[in-house]
C-alpha atoms as a PDB file:
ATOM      1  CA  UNK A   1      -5.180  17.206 -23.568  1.00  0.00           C
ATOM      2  CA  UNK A   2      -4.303  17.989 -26.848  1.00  0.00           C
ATOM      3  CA  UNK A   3      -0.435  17.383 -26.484  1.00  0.00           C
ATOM      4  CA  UNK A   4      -1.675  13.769 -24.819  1.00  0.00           C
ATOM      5  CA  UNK A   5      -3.412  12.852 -28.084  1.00  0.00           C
ATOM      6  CA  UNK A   6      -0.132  12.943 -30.234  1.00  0.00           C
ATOM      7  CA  UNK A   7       1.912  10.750 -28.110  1.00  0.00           C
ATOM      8  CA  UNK A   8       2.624   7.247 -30.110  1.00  0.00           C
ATOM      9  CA  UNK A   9       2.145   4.094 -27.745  1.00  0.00           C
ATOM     10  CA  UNK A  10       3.684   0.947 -28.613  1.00  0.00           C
ATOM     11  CA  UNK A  11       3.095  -2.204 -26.261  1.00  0.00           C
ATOM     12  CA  UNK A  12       1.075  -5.001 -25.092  1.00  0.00           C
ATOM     13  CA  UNK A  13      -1.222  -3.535 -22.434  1.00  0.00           C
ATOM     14  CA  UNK A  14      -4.336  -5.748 -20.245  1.00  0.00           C
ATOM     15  CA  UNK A  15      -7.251  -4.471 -21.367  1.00  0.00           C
ATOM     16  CA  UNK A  16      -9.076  -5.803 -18.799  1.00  0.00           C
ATOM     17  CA  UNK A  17      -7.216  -4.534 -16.042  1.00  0.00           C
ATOM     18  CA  UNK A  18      -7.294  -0.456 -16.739  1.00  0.00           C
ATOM     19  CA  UNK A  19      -5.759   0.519 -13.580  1.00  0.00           C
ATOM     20  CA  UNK A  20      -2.454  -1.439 -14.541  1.00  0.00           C
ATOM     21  CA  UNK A  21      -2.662  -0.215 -17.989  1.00  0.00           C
ATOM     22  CA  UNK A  22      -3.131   3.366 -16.731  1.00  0.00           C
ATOM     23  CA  UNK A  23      -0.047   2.531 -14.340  1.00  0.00           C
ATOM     24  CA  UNK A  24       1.913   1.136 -17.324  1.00  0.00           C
ATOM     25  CA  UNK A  25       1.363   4.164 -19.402  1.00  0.00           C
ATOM     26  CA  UNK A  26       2.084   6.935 -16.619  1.00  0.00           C
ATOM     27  CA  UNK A  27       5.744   4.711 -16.251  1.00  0.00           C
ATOM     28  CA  UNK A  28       6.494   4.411 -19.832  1.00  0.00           C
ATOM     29  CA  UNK A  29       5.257   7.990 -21.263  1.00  0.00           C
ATOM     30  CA  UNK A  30       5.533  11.643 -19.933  1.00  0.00           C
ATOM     31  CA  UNK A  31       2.260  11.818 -18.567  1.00  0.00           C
ATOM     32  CA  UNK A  32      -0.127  12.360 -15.477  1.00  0.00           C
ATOM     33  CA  UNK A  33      -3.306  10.262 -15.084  1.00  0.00           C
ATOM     34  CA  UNK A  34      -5.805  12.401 -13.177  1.00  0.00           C
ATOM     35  CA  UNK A  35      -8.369  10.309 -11.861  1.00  0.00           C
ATOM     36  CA  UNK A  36     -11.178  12.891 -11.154  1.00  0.00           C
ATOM     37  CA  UNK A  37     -14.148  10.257 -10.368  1.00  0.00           C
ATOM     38  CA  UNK A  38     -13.770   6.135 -10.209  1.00  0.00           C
ATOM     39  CA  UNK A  39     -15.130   6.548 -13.721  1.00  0.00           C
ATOM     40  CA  UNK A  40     -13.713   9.481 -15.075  1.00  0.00           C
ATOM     41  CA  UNK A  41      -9.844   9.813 -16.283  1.00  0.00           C
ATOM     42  CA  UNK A  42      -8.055  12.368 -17.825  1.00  0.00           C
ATOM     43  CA  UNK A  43      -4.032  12.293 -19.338  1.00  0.00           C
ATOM     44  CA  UNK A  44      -2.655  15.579 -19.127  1.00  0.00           C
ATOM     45  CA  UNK A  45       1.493  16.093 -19.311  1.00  0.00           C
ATOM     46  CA  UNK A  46       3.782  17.418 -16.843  1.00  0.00           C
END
């Protein structure tokens, strides 16, 4: 989403462990994570 794409992130995330990152993010900004497919994520806001 548009609105997504202008939200600043600051942080140490683990890039090799998306699912916690994803989890980190949905705590820490005002987002959603969809998760449509295993595969295939979108960030929308609330």
């Amino acid at each position: 989403a548009p609105a997504v794409a202008e939200l600043r992130v600051m942080g140490t995330y683990p890039a090799d462990q998306p699912e916690l990152t994803l989890a980190m993010l949905e705590k820490a900004l005002p987002i959603k994570v969809n998760r449509l497919l295993p595969w295939w994520v979108t960030l929308e806001l609330p």
